[in-house]
Protein backbone atom coordinates (compact mmCIF):
# COMPACT_ATOMS: atom_id res chain seq x y z
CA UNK A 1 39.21 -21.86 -43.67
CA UNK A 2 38.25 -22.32 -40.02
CA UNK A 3 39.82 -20.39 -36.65
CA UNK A 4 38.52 -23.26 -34.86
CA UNK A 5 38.04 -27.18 -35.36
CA UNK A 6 34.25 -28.03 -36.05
CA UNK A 7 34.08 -30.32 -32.82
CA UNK A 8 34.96 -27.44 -30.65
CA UNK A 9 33.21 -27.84 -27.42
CA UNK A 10 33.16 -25.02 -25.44
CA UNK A 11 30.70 -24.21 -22.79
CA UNK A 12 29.29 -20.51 -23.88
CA UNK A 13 26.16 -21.36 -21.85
CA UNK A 14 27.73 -21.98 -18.63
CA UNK A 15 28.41 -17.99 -18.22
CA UNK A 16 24.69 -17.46 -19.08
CA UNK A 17 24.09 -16.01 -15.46
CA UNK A 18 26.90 -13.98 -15.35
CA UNK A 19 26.83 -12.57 -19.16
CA UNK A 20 22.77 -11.49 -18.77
CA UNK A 21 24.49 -9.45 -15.41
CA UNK A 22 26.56 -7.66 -17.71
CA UNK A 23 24.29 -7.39 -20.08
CA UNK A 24 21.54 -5.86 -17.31
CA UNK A 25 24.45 -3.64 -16.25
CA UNK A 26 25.23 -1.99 -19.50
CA UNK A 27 21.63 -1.67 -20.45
CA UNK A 28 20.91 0.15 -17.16
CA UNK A 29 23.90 2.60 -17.74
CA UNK A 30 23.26 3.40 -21.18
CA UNK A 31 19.96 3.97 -20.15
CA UNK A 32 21.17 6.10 -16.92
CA UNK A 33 23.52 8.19 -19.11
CA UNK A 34 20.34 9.03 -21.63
CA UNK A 35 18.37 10.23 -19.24
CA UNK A 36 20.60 12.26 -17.25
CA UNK A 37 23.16 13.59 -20.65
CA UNK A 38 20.72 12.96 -23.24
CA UNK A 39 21.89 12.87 -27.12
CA UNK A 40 24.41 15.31 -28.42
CA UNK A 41 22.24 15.77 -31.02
CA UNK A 42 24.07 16.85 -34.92
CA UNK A 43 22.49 19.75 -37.02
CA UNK A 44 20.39 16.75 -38.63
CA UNK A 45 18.08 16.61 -35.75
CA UNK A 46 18.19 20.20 -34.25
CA UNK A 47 18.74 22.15 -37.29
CA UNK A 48 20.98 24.91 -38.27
CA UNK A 49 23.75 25.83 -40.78
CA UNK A 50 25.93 24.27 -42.34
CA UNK A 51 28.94 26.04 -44.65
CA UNK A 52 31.35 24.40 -46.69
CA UNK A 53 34.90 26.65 -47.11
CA UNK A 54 37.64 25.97 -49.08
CA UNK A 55 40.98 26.97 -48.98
CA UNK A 56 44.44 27.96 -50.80
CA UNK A 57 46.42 25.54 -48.45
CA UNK A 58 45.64 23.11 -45.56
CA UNK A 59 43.76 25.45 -43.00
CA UNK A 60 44.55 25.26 -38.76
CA UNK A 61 41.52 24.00 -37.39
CA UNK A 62 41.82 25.10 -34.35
CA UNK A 63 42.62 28.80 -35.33
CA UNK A 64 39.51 28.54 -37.66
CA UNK A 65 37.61 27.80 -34.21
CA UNK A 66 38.97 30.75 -32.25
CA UNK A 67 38.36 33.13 -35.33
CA UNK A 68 34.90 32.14 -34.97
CA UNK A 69 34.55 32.33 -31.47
CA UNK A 70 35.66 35.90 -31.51
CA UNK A 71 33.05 36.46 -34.14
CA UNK A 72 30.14 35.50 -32.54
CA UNK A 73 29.81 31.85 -32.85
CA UNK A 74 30.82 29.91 -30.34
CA UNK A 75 29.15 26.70 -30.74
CA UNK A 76 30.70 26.51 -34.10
CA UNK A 77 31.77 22.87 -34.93
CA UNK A 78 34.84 22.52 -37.39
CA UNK A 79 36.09 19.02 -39.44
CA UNK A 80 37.86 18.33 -42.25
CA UNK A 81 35.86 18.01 -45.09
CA UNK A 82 36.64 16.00 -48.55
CA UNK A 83 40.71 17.29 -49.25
CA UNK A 84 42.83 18.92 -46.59
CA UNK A 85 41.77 22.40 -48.25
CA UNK A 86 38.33 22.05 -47.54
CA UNK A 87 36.50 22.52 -44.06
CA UNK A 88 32.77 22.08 -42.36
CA UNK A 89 31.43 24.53 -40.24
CA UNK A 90 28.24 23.63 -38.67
CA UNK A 91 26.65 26.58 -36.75
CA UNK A 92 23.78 25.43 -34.41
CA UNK A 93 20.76 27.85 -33.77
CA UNK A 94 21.60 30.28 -31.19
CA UNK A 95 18.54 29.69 -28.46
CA UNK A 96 17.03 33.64 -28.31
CA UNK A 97 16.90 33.01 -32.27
CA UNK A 98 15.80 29.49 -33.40
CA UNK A 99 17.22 28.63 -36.69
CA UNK A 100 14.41 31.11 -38.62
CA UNK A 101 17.02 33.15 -40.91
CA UNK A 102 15.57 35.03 -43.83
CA UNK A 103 18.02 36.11 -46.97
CA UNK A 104 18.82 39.48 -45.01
CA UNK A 105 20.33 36.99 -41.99
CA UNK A 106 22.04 34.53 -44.18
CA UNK A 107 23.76 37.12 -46.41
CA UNK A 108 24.78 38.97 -42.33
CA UNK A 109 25.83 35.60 -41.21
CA UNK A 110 28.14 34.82 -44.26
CA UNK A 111 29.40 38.29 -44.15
CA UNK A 112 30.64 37.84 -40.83
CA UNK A 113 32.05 34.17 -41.45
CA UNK A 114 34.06 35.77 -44.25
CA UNK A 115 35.43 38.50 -42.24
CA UNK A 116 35.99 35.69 -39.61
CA UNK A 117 38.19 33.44 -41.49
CA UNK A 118 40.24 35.77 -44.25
CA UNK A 119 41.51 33.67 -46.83
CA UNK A 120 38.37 31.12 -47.27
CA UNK A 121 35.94 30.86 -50.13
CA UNK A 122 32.44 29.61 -49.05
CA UNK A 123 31.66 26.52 -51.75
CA UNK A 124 28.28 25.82 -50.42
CA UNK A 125 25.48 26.77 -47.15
CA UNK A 126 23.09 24.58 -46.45
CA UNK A 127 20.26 25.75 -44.04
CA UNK A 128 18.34 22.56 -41.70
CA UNK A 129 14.78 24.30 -40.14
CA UNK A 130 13.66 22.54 -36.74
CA UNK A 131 11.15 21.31 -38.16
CA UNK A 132 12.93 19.50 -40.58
CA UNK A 133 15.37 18.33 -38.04
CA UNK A 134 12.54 16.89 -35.64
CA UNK A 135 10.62 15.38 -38.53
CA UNK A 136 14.02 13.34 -39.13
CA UNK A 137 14.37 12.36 -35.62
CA UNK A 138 10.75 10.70 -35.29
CA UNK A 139 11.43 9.41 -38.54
CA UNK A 140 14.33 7.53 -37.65
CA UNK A 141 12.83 6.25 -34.47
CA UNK A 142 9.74 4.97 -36.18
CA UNK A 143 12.73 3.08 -38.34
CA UNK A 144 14.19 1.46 -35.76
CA UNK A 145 11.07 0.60 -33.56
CA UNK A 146 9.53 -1.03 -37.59
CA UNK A 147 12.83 -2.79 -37.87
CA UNK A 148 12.43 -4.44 -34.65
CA UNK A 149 8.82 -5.59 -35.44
CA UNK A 150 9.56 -6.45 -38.39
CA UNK A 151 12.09 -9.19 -37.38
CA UNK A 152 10.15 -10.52 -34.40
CA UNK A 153 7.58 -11.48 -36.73
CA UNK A 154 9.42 -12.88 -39.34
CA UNK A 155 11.79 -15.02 -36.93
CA UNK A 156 8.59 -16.22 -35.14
CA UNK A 157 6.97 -17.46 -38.46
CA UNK A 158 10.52 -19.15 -39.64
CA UNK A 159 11.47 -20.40 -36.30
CA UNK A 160 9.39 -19.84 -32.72
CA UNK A 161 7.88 -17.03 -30.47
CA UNK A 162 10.95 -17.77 -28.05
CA UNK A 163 13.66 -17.44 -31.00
CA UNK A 164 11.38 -14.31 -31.74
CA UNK A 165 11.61 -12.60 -28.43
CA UNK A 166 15.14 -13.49 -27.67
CA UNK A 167 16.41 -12.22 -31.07
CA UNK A 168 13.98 -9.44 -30.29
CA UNK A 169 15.50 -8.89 -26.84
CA UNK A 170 19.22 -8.57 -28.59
CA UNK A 171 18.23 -5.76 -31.28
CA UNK A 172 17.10 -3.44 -28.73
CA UNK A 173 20.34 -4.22 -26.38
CA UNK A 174 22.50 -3.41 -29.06
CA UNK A 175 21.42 0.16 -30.36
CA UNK A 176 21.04 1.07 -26.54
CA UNK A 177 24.11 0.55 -25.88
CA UNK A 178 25.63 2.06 -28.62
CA UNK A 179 23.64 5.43 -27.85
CA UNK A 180 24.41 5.12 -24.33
CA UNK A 181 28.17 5.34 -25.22
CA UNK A 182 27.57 8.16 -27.72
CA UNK A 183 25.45 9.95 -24.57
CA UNK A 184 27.90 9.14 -21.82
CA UNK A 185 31.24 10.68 -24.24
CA UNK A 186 28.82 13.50 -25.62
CA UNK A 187 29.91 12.36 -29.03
CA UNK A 188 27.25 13.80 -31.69
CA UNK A 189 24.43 11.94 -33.17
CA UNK A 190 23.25 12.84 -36.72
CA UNK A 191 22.04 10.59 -39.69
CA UNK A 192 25.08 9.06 -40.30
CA UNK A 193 25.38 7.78 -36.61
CA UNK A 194 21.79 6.27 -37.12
CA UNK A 195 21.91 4.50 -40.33
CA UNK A 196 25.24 2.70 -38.56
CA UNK A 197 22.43 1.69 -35.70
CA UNK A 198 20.23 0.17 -38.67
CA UNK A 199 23.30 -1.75 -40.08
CA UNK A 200 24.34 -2.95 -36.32
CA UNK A 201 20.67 -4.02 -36.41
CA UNK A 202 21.14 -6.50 -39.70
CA UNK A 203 24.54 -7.45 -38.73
CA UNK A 204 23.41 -8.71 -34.95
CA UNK A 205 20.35 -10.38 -36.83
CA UNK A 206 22.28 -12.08 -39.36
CA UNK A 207 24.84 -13.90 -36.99
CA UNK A 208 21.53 -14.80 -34.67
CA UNK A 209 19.62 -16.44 -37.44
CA UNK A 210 22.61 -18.25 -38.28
CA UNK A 211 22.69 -19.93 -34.90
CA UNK A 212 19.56 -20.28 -34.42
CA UNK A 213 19.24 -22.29 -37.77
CA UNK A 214 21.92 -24.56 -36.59
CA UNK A 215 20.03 -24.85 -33.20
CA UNK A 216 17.11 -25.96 -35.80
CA UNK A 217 19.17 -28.41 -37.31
CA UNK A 218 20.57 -29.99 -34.17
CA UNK A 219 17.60 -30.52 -32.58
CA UNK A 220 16.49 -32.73 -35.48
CA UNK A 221 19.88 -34.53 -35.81
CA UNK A 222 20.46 -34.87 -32.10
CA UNK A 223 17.83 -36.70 -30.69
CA UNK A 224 18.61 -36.93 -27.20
CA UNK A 225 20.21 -34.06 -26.59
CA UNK A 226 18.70 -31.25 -23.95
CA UNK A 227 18.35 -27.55 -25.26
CA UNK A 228 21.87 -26.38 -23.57
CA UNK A 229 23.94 -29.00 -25.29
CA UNK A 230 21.93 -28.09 -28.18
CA UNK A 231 22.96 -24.38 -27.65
CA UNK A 232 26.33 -25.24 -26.85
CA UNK A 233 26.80 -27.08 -30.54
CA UNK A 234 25.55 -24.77 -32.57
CA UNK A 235 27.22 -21.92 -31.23
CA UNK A 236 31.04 -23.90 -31.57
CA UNK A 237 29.91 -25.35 -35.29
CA UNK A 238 29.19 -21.36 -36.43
CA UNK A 239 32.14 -20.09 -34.19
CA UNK A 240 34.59 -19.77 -37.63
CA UNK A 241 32.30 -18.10 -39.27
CA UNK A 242 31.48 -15.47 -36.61
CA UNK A 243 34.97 -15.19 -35.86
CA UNK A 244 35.91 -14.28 -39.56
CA UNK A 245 32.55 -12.21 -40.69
CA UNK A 246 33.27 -9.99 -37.73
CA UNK A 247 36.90 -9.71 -37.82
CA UNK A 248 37.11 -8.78 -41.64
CA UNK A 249 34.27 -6.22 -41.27
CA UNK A 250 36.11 -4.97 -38.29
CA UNK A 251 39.19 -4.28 -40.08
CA UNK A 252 37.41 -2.28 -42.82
CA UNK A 253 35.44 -0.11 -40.22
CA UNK A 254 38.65 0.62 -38.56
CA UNK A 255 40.00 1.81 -41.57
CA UNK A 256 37.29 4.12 -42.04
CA UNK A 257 37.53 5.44 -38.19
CA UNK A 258 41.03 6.17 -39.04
CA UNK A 259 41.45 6.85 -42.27
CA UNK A 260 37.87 8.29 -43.48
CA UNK A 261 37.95 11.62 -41.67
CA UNK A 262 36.14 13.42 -39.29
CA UNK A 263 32.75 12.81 -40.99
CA UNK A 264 33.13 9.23 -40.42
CA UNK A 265 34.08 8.92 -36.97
CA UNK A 266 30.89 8.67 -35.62
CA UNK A 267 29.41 6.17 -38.08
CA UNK A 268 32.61 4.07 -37.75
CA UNK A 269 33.03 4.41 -34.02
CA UNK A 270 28.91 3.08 -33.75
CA UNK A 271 29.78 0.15 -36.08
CA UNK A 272 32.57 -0.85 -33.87
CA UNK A 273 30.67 -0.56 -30.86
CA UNK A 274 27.64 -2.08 -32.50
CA UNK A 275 29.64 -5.55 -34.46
CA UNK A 276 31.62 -6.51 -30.88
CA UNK A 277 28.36 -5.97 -29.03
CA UNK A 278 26.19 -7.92 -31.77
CA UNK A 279 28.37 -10.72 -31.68
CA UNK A 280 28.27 -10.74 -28.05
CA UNK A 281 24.29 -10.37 -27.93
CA UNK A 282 23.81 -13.34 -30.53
CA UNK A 283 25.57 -15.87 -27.82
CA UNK A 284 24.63 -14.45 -24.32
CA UNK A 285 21.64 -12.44 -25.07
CA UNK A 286 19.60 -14.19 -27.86
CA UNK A 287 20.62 -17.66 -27.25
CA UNK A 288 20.76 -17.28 -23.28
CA UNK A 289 17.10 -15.64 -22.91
CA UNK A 290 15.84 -18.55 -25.70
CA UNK A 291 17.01 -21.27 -23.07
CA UNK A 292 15.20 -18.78 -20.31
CA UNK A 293 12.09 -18.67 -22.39
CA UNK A 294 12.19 -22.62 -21.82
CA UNK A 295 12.80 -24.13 -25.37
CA UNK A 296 12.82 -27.78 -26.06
CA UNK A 297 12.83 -29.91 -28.88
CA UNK A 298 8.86 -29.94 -29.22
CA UNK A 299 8.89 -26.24 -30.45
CA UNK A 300 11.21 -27.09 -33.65
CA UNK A 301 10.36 -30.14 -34.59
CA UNK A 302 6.73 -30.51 -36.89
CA UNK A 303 4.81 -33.59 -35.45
CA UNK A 304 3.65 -35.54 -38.58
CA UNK A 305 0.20 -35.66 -38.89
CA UNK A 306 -1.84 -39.61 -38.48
CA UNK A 307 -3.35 -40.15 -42.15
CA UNK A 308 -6.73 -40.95 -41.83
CA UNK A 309 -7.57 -44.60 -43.34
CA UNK A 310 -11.00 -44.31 -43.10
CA UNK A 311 -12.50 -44.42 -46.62
């Protein structure tokens, strides 16, 4: 099954200039809105509480929010949690008393929740230290940065340095962007959020090494071709298949934003962001910056050695 015919010959690389704008665009913002909004960090990353409730019949949110306003806790976050019945109430540390709570506090602090919200039976509290919280922070950055090194030096042992750095170049505009969004929109940023930007990570990578093998293969088969009509080629013969990998897993993710609750949203929201922009960086930022780089057919294809017939 193909979307298009395997001789399509459009001309991806003739909006080279203009794509790497855009691309230098939304780098800078996401960048921009970082710096100046930072991450709304979740209670993975900053510590706190978190308390699951249950109840008799579907609970009002919103009046569970107010009731715990007027308690005390006004940074209380509220979702939906498994069934209709059951609710999430994450309580971040209040600043004059960092997220140290002893028995005697936790036994308080469920006391007033209780008196808060008549009606609710706590299932479950779960308490996140800061420490804890920026342990899992570095470690997720140390993830990411071993991801990325991990795949320049594979790609430039299966392919060349220039594949490597342009592949390279595309992994770290992808998660960027993706947390600039989640800055800009103050949208929170816990685990779940990051092992999306890991997946967005193998998802760009996979569609780029499946140009770049075709780019591989052309070069070989096409003989006196230059690197742009090279380019050009492989990206139409593996349009189909981009087309269809990404729309399929796009319909399942939406799904999940929709239908998976408000524990999902942020890991489906940074896989939606993450598989348009991945497709998008595989074309115009891997393949574009490889062309920049200067490749030609002398960096894919093995010069055969002269046997020596001396005896």
């Amino acid at each position: 099954m193909e979307f298009f015919k395997h001789n399509t010959a459009i001309n991806f690389m003739a909006q080279r200039q203009w794509a790497a704008i855009l691309s230098v665009i939304l780098f800078t913002l996401s960048l921009v809105s970082l710096a100046y909004y930072g991450l709304n960090w979740g209670l993975d990353f900053t510590g706190g509480t978190q308390i699951q409730l249950s109840y008799q019949q579907a609970p009002n949110l919103g009046e569970i929010h107010d009731n715990l306003e007027k308690a005390g806790f006004p940074e209380a976050v509220v979702i939906s949690f498994g069934t209709s019945k059951d609710v999430l109430v994450s309580l971040v540390p209040k600043e004059n008393n960092p997220a140290v709570m002893d028995d005697a506090a936790r036994t308080e602090m469920t006391n007033q929740i209780l008196a808060a919200l008549p009606g609710a039976k706590m299932n479950q509290m779960d308490y996140i230290g800061p420490t804890v919280g920026q342990e899992m922070a570095s470690k997720g950055l140390m993830a990411i940065i071993i991801a990325l090194l991990g795949t320049m030096v594979y790609i430039a042992f299966r392919f060349d340095m220039r594949f490597a750095i342009g592949s390279t170049v595309a992994l770290v505009h992808d998660p960027v962007i993706i947390i600039g969004i989640f800055s800009f929109f103050h949208i929170e940023f816990n685990l779940i959020s990051l092992a999306a930007v890991l997946t967005v990570i193998g998802y760009s990578l996979n569609d780029t090494i499946v140009i770049f093998d075709r780019v591989r293969e052309n070069f070989r088969k096409f003989r006196k071709a230059d690197a742009v009509d090279v380019m050009n080629q492989s990206i139409n013969q593996t349009l189909s298949r981009t087309i269809m990998t990404s729309a399929l897993t796009l319909i399942v993710v939406f799904a999940l934003f929709f239908l998976g609750g408000s524990l999902l949203h942020g890991f489906a929201l940074a896989l939606i962001i993450g598989i348009v922009v991945g497709t998008y960086s595989s074309i115009y930022v891997a393949g574009s910056l490889t062309l920049a780089l200067g490749l030609t057919r002398q960096h894919l294809i093995v010069v055969p050695r002269e046997a020596d017939e001396r005896p």
